[in-house]
C-alpha atoms as a PDB file:
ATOM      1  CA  UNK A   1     -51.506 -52.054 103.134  1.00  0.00           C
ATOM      2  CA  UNK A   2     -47.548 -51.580 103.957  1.00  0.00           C
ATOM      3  CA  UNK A   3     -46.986 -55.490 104.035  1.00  0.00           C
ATOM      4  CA  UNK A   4     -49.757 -56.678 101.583  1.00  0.00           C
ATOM      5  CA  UNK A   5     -47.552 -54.009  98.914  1.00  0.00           C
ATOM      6  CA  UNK A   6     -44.071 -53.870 100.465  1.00  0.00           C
ATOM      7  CA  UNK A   7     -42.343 -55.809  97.818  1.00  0.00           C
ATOM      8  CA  UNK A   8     -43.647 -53.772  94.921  1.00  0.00           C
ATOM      9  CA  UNK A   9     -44.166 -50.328  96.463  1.00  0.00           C
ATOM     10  CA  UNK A  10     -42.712 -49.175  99.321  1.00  0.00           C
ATOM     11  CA  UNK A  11     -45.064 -47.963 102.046  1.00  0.00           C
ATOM     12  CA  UNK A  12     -44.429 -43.990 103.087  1.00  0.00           C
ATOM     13  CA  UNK A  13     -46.284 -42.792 106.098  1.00  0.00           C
ATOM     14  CA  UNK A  14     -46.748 -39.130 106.879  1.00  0.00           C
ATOM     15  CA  UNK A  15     -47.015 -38.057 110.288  1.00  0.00           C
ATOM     16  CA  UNK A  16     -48.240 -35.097 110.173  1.00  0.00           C
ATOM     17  CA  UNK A  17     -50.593 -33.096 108.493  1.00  0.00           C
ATOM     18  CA  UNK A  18     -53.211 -29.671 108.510  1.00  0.00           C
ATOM     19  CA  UNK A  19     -55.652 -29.450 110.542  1.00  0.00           C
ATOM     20  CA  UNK A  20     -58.650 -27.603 108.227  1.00  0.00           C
ATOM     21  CA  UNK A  21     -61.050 -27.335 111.149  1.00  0.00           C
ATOM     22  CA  UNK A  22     -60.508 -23.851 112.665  1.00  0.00           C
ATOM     23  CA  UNK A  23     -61.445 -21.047 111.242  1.00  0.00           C
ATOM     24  CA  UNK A  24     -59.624 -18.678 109.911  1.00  0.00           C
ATOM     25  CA  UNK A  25     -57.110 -21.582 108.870  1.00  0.00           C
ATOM     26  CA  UNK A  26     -53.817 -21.784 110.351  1.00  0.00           C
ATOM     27  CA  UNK A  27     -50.989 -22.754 108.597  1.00  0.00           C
ATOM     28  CA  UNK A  28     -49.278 -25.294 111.017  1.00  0.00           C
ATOM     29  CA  UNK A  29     -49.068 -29.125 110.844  1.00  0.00           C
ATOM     30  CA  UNK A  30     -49.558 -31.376 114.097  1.00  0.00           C
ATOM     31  CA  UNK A  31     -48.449 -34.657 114.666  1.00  0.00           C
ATOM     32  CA  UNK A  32     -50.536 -37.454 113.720  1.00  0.00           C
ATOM     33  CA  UNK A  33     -48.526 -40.675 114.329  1.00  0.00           C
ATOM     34  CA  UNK A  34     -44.946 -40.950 115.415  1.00  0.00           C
ATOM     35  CA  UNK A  35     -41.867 -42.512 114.185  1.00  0.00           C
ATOM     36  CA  UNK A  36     -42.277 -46.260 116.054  1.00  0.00           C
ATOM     37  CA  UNK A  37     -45.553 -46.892 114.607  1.00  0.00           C
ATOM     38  CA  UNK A  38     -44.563 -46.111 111.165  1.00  0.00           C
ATOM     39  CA  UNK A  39     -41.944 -48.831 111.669  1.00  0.00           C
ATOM     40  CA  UNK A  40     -44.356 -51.458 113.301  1.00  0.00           C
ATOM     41  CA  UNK A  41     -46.741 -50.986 110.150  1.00  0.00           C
ATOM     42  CA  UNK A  42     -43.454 -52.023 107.692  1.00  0.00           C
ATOM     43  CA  UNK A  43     -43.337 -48.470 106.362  1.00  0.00           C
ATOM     44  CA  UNK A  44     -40.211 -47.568 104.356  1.00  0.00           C
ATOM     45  CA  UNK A  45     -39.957 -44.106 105.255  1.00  0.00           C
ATOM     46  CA  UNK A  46     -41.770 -41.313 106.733  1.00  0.00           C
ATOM     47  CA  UNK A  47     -42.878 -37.921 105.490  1.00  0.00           C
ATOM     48  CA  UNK A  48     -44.001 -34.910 106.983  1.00  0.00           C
ATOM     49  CA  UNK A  49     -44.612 -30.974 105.815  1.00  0.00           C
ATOM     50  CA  UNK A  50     -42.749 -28.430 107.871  1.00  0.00           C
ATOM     51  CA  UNK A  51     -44.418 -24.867 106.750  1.00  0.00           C
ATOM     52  CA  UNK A  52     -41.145 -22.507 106.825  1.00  0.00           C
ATOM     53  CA  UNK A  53     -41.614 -19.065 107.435  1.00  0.00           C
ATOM     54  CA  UNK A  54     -45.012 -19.769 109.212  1.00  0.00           C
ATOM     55  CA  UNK A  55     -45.544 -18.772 112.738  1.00  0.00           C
ATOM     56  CA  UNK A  56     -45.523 -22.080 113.782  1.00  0.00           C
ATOM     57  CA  UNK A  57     -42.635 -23.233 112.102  1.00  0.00           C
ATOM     58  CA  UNK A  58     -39.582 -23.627 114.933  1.00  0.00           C
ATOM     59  CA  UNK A  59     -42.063 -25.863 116.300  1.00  0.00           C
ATOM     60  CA  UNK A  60     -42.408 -28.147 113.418  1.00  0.00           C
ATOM     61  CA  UNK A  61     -38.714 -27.873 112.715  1.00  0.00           C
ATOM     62  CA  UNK A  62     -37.845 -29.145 115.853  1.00  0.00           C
ATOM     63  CA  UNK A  63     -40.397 -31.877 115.901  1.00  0.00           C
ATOM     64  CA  UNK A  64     -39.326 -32.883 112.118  1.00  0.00           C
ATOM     65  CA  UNK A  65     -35.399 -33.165 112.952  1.00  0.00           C
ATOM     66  CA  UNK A  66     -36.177 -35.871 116.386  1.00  0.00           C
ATOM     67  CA  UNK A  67     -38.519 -38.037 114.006  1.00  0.00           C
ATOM     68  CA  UNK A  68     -36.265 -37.859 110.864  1.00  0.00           C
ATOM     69  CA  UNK A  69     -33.125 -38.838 113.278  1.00  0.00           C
ATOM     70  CA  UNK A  70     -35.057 -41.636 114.601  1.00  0.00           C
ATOM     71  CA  UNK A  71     -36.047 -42.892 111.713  1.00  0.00           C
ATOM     72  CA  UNK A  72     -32.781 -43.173 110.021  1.00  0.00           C
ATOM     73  CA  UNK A  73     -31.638 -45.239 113.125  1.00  0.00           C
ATOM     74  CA  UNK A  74     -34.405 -47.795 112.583  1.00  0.00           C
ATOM     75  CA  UNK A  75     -33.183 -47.989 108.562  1.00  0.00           C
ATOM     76  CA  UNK A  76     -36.374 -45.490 107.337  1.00  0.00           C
ATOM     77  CA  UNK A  77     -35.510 -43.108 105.046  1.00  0.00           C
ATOM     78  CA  UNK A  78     -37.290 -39.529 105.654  1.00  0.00           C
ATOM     79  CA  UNK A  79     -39.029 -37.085 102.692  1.00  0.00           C
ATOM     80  CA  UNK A  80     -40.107 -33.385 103.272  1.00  0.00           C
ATOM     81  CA  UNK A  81     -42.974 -31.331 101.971  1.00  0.00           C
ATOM     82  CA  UNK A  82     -40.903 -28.298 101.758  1.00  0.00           C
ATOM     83  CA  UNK A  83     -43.142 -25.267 101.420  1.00  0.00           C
ATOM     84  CA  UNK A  84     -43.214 -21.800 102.402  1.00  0.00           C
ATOM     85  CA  UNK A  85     -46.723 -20.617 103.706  1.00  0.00           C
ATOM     86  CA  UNK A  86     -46.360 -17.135 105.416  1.00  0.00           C
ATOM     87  CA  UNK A  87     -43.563 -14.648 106.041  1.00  0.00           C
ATOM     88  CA  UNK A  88     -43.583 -13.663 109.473  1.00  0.00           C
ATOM     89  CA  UNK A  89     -47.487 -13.260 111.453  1.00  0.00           C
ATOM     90  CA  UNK A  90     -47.963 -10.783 109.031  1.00  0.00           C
ATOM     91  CA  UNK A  91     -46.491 -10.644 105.661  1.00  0.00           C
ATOM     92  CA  UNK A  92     -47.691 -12.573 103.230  1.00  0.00           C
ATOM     93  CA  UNK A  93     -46.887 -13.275  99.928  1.00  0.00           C
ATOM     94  CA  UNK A  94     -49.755 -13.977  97.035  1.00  0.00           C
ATOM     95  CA  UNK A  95     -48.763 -17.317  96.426  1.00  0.00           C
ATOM     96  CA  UNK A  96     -47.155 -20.274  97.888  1.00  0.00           C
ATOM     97  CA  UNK A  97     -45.356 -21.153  94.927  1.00  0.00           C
ATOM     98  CA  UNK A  98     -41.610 -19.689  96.587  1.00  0.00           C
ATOM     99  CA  UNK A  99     -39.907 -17.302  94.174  1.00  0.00           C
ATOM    100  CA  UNK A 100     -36.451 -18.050  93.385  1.00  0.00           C
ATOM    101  CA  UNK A 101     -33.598 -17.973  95.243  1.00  0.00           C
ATOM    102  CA  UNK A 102     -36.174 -18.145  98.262  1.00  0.00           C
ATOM    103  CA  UNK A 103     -37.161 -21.534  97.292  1.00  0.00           C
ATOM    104  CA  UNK A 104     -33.689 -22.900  97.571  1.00  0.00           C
ATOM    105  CA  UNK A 105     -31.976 -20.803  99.334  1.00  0.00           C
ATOM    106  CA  UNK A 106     -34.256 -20.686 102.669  1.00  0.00           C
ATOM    107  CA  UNK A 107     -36.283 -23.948 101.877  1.00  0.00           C
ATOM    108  CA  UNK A 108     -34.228 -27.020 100.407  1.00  0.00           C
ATOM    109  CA  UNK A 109     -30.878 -25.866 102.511  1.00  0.00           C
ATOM    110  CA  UNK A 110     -33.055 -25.986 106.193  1.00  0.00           C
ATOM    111  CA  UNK A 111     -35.073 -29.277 104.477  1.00  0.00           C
ATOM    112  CA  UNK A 112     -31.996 -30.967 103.835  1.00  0.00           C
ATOM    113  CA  UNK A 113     -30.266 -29.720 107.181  1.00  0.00           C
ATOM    114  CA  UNK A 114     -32.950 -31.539 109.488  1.00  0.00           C
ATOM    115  CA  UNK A 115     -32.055 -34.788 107.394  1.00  0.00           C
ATOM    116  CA  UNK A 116     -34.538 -35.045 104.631  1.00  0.00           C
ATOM    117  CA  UNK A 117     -33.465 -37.272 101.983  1.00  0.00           C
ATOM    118  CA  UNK A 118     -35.889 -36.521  99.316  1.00  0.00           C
ATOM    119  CA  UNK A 119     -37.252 -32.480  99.286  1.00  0.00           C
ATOM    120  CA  UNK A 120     -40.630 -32.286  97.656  1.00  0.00           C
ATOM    121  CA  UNK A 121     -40.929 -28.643  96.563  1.00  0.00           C
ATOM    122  CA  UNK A 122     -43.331 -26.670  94.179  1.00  0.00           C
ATOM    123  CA  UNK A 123     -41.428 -25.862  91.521  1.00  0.00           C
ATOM    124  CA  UNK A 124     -40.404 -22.345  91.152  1.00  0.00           C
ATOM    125  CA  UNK A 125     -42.611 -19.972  89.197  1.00  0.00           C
ATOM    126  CA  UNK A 126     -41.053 -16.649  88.864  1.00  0.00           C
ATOM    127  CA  UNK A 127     -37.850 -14.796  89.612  1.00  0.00           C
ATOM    128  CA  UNK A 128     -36.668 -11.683  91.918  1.00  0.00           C
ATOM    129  CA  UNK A 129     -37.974 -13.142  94.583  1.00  0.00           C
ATOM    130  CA  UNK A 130     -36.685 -11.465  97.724  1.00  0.00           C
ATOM    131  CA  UNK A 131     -37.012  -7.768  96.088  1.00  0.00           C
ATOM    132  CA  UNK A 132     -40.724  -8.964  95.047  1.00  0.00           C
ATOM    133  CA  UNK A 133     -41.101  -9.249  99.295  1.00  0.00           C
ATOM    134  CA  UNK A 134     -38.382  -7.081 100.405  1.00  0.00           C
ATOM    135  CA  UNK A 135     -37.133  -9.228 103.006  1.00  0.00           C
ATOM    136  CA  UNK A 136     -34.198 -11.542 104.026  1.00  0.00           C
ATOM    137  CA  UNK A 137     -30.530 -11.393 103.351  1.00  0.00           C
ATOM    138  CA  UNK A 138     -29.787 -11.280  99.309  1.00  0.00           C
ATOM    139  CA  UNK A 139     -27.732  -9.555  96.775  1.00  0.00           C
ATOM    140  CA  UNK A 140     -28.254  -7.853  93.398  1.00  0.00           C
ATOM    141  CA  UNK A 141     -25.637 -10.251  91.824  1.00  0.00           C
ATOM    142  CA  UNK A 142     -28.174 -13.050  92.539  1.00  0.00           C
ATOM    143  CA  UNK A 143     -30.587 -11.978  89.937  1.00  0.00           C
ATOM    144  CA  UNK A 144     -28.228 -10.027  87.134  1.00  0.00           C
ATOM    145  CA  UNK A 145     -25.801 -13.322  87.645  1.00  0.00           C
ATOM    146  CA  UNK A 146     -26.709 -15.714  88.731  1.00  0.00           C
ATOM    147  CA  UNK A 147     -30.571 -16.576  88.859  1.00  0.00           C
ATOM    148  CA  UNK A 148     -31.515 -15.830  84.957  1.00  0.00           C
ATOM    149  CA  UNK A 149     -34.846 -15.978  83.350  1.00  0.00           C
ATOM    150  CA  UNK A 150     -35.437 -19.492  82.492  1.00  0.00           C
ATOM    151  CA  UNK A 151     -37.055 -21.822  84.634  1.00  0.00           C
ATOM    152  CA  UNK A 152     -34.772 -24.948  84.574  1.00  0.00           C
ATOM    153  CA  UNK A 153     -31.869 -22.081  85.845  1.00  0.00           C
ATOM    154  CA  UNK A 154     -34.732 -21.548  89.103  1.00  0.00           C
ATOM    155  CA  UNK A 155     -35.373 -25.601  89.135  1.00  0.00           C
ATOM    156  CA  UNK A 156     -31.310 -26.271  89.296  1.00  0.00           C
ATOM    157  CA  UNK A 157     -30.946 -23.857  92.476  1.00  0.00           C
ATOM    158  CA  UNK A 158     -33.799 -25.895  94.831  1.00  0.00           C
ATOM    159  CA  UNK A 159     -31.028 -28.806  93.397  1.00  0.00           C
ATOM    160  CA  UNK A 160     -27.947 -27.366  94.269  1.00  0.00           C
ATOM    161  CA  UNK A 161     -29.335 -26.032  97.374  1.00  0.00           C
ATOM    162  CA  UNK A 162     -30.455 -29.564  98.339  1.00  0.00           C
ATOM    163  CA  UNK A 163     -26.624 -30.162  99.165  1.00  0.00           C
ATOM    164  CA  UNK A 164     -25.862 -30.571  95.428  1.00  0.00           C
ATOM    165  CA  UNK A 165     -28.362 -33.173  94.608  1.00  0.00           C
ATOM    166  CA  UNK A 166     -27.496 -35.696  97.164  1.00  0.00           C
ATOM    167  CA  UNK A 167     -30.902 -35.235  98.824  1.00  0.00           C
ATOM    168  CA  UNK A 168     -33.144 -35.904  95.949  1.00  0.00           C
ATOM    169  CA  UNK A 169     -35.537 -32.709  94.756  1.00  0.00           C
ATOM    170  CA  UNK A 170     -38.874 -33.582  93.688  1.00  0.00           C
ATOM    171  CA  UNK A 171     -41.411 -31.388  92.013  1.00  0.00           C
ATOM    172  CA  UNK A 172     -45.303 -31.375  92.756  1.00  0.00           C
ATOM    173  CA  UNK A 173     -47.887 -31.621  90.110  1.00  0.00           C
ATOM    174  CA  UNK A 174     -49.667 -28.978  91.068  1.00  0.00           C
ATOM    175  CA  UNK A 175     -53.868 -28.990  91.673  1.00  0.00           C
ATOM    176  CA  UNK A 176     -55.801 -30.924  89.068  1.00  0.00           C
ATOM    177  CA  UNK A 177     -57.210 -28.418  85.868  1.00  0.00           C
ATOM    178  CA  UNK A 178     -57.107 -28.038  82.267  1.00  0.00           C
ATOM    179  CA  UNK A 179     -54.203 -29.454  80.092  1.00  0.00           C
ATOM    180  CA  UNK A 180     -53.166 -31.314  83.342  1.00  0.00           C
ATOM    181  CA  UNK A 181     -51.096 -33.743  81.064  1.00  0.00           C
ATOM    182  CA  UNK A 182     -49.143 -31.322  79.042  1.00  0.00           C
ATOM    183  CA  UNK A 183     -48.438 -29.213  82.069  1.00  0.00           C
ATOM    184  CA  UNK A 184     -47.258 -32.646  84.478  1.00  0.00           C
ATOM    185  CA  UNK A 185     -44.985 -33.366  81.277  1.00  0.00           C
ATOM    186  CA  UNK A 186     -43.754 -29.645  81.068  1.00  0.00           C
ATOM    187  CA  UNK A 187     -43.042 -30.048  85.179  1.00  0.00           C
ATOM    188  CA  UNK A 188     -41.093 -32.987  84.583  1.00  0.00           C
ATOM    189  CA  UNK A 189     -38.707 -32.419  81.672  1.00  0.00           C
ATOM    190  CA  UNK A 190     -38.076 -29.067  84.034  1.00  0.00           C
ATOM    191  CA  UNK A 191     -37.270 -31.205  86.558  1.00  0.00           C
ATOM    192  CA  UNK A 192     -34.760 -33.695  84.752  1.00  0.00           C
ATOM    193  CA  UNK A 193     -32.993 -30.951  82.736  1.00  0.00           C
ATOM    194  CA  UNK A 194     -32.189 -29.206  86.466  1.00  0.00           C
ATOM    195  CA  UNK A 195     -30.936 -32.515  87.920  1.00  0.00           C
ATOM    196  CA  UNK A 196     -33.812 -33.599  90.131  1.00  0.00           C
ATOM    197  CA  UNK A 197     -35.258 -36.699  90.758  1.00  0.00           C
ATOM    198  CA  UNK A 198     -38.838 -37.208  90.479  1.00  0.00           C
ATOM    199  CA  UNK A 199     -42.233 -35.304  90.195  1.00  0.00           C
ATOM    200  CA  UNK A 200     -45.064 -36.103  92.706  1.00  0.00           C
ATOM    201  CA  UNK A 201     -48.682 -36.112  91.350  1.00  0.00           C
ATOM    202  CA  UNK A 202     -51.439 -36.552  93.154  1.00  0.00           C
ATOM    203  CA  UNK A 203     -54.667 -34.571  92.479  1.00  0.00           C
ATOM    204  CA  UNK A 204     -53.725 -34.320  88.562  1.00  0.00           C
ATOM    205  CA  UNK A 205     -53.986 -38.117  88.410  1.00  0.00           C
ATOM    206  CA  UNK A 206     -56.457 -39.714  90.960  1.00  0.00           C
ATOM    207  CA  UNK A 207     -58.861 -36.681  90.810  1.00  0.00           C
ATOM    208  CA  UNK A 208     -59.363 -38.041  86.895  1.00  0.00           C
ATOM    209  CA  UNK A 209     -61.106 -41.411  85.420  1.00  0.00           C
ATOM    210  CA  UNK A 210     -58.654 -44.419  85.826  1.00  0.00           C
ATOM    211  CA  UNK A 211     -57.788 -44.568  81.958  1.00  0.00           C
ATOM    212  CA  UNK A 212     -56.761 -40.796  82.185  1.00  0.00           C
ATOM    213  CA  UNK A 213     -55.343 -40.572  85.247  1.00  0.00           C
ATOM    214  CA  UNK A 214     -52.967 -43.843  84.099  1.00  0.00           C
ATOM    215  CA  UNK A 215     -51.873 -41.927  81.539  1.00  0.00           C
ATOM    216  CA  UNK A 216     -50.993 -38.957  82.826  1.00  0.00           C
ATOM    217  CA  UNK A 217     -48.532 -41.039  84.935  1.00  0.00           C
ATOM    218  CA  UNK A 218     -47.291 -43.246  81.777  1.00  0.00           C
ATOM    219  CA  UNK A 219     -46.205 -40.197  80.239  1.00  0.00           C
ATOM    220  CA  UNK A 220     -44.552 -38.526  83.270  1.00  0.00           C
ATOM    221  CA  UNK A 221     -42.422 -42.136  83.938  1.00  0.00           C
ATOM    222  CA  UNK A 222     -41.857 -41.724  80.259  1.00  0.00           C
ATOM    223  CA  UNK A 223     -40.189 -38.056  80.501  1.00  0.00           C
ATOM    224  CA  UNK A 224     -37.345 -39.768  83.264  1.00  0.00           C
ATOM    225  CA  UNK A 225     -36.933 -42.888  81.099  1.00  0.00           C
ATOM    226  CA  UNK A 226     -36.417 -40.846  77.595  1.00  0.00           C
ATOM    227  CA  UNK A 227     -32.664 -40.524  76.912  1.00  0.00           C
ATOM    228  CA  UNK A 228     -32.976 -38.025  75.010  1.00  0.00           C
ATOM    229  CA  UNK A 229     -34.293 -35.492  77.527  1.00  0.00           C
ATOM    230  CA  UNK A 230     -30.890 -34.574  79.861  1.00  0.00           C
ATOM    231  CA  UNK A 231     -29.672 -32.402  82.344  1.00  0.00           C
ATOM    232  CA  UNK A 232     -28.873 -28.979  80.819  1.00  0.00           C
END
């Protein structure tokens, strides 16, 4: 599939992923493939989700940085599912949609430190996040000054944290549900005004009928094309 479509879409390989077997579920990824076989198959670029936060995650971080290094040596570039799953073995928070400035400030800064080039991120929610949780290093001046109510201010700091924009923030989609295309739309204009790059949607499109699922995409590719929607 990377060769019969490497001229029109460039093949991305993700080498690791969950494994949804055990029970209760752990939040870890494990290595599926490595960094030489991506390259053999004509892949572009590999991907892989480090869980931040998670028990687990050193491991992954240290496993991420080797095969991200290696692949920009062989001309690959790398993208990261940056996500925050638990805090600690056992604090966690109700959702895994990251509160700003946790998002950016914990996430997108250690993404783009092991090398990522493109951070894939949920987009940020809600506000106040680390006196929601009451943990990690943070200041009142964040939230009166400097992180204010409005979610394209929350969008911009995963951007600036992602070494001012020169390692490309992308949004998910989110699961597939009701009003899937006016929320993907909502999710991208978001996105552009902020100064990312891109918005990644999987389940909203390919979990639909062909005809809807097309259009859903049309009209996200038409958010990024429109002139008239800028960076705020």
């Amino acid at each position: 599939m990377a060769r019969r479509y490497a001229h029109k879409i460039p093949f991305i390989l993700k080498i690791n992923h969950n494994e949804t077997l055990t029970y209760p579920i752990t939040y870890d990824q494990t290595l599926y493939a490595n960094v030489d076989q991506a390259f053999d198959m004509g892949a572009a670029a590999i991907g892989a989700t480090v869980y931040f936060g998670s028990a687990e995650s050193r491991r992954q971080i240290q496993e991420i940085s080797e095969a991200f290094a290696h692949a920009h040596e062989l001309g690959m570039f790398t993208v990261l599912w940056c996500y925050l799953r638990k805090l600690g073995r056992s604090r966690r928070m109700g959702s895994t949609t990251a509160p700003p400035p946790i998002s950016p400030a914990k996430l997108t800064t250690s993404g783009v430190t092991i090398q990522a080039d493109i951070i894939k991120q949920k987009q940020p929610e809600s506000n106040n996040g680390y006196n929601a949780i009451k943990f990690g290093h943070t200041n009142p001046l964040v939230y009166d000054k400097l992180a204010t109510d409005n979610p394209i201010e929350w969008t911009r700091w995963q951007v600036a944290n992602c070494y001012m924009g020169r390692s490309g923030l992308i949004n998910s989609g989110g699961a597939s549900g009701k009003n899937d295309l006016a929320q993907a739309v909502v999710t991208a204009v978001i996105n552009k005004r902020a100064g990312g790059m891109g918005l990644i949607s999987g389940r909203k499109a390919f979990q639909k009928p062909m005809e809807e699922g097309a259009a859903l995409l049309h009209a996200i590719q038409d958010v990024y094309l429109c002139k008239e929607v800028t960076v705020a």
